[in-house]
Protein backbone atom coordinates (compact mmCIF):
# COMPACT_ATOMS: atom_id res chain seq x y z
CA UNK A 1 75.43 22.21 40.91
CA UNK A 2 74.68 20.46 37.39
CA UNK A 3 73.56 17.60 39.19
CA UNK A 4 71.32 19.09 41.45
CA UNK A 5 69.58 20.43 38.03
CA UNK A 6 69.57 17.32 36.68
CA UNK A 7 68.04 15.54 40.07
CA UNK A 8 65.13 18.25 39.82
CA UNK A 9 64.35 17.91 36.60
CA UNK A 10 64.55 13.51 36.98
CA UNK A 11 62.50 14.52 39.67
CA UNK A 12 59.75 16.57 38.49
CA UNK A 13 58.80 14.34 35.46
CA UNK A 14 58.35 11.65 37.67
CA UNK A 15 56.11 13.68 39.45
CA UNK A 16 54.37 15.06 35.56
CA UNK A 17 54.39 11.21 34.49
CA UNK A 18 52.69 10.23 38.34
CA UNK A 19 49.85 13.29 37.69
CA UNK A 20 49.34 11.86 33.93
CA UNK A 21 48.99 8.02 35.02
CA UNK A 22 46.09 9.22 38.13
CA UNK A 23 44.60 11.64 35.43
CA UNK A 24 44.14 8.85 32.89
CA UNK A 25 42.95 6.26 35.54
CA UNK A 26 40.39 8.19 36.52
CA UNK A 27 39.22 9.28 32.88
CA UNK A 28 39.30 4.99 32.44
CA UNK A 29 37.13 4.86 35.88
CA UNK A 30 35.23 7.32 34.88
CA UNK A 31 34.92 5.61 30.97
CA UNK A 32 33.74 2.71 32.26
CA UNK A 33 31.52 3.42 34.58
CA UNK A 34 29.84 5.41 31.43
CA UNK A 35 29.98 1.76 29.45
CA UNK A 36 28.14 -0.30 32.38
CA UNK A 37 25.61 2.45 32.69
CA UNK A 38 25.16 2.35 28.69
CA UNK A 39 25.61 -1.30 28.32
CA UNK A 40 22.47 -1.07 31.23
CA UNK A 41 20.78 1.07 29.20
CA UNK A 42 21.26 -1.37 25.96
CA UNK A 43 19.84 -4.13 27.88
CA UNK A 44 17.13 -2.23 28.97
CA UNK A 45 15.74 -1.34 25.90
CA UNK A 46 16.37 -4.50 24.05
CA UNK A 47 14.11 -6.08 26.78
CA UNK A 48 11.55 -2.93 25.86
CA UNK A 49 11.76 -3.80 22.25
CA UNK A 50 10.79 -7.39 23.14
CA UNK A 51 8.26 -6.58 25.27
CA UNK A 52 6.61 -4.66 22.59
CA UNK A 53 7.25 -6.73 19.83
CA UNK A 54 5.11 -9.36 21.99
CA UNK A 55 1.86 -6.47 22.41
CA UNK A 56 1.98 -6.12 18.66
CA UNK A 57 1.83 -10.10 17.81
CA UNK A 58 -1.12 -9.65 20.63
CA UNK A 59 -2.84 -7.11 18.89
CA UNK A 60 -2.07 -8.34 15.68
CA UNK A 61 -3.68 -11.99 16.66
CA UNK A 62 -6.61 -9.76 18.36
CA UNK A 63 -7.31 -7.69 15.02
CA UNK A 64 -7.44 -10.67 13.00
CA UNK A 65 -9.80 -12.45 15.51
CA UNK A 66 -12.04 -9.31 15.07
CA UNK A 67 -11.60 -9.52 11.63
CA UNK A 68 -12.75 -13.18 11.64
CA UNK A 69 -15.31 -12.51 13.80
CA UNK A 70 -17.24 -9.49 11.59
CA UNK A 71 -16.24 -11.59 8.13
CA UNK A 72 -18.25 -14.24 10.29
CA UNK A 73 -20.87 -11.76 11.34
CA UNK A 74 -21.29 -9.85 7.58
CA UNK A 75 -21.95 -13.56 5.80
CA UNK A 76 -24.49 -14.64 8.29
CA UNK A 77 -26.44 -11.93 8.64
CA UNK A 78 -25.10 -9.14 6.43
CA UNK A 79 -22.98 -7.39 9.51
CA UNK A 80 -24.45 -7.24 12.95
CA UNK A 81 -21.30 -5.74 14.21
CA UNK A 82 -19.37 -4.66 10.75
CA UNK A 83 -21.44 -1.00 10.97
CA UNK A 84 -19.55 -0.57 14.14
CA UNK A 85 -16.24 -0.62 11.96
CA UNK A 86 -17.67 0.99 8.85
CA UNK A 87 -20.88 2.30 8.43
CA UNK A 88 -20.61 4.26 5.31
CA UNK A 89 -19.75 0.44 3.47
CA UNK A 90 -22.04 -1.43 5.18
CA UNK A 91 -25.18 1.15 4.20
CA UNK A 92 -23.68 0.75 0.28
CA UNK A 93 -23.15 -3.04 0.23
CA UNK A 94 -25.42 -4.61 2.35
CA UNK A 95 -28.55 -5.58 1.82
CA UNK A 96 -30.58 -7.27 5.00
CA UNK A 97 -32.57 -9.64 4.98
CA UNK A 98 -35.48 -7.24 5.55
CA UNK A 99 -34.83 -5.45 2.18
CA UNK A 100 -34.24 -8.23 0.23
CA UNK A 101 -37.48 -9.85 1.70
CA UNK A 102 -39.41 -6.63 1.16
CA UNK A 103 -38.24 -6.26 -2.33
CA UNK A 104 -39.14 -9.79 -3.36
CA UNK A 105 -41.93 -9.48 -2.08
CA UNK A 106 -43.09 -6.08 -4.07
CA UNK A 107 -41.62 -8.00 -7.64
């Protein structure tokens, strides 16, 4: 009869050790299905950040075209397209060429 115990017991580890090694198979299934998805995600975003880092340079180089452009603009002509940007600066500093004309004119 002691032996029968003993073959129950051998035998119903085996069967607790068989449940554990499924159970942690599917927890590393389930594990690394979450890293592919993440590791997806990663990629994803790095390409994003990329992406974006490009449309700033663009904008950047755009700006400082505009920039040139209106600097351009303001010392020919005293800003034909810088009161577009800032119109409270451009009534205080500028004088056209109409103003200046009309005030040499008057001295």
């Amino acid at each position: 009869m002691h032996v029968y115990r003993w073959r129950q017991k051998v035998y119903q580890l085996l069967v607790q050790q068989q449940s554990s090694d499924l159970t942690v198979r599917a927890d590393l299934r389930k594990w690394e299905e979450i890293k592919g998805s993440l590791t997806g995600q990663v990629s994803d975003l790095r390409s994003r950040v990329v992406e974006l880092e490009s449309t700033v340079k663009e904008r950047e180089a755009q700006i400082s075209l505009l920039r040139n452009h209106i600097q351009v603009s303001k010392e020919r002509d005293c800003g034909v397209a810088y009161p577009l940007l800032n119109r409270n600066y451009y009534d205080s500093t500028c004088v056209t060429y109409g103003d200046w004309f009309g005030q040499s004119v008057r001295q």
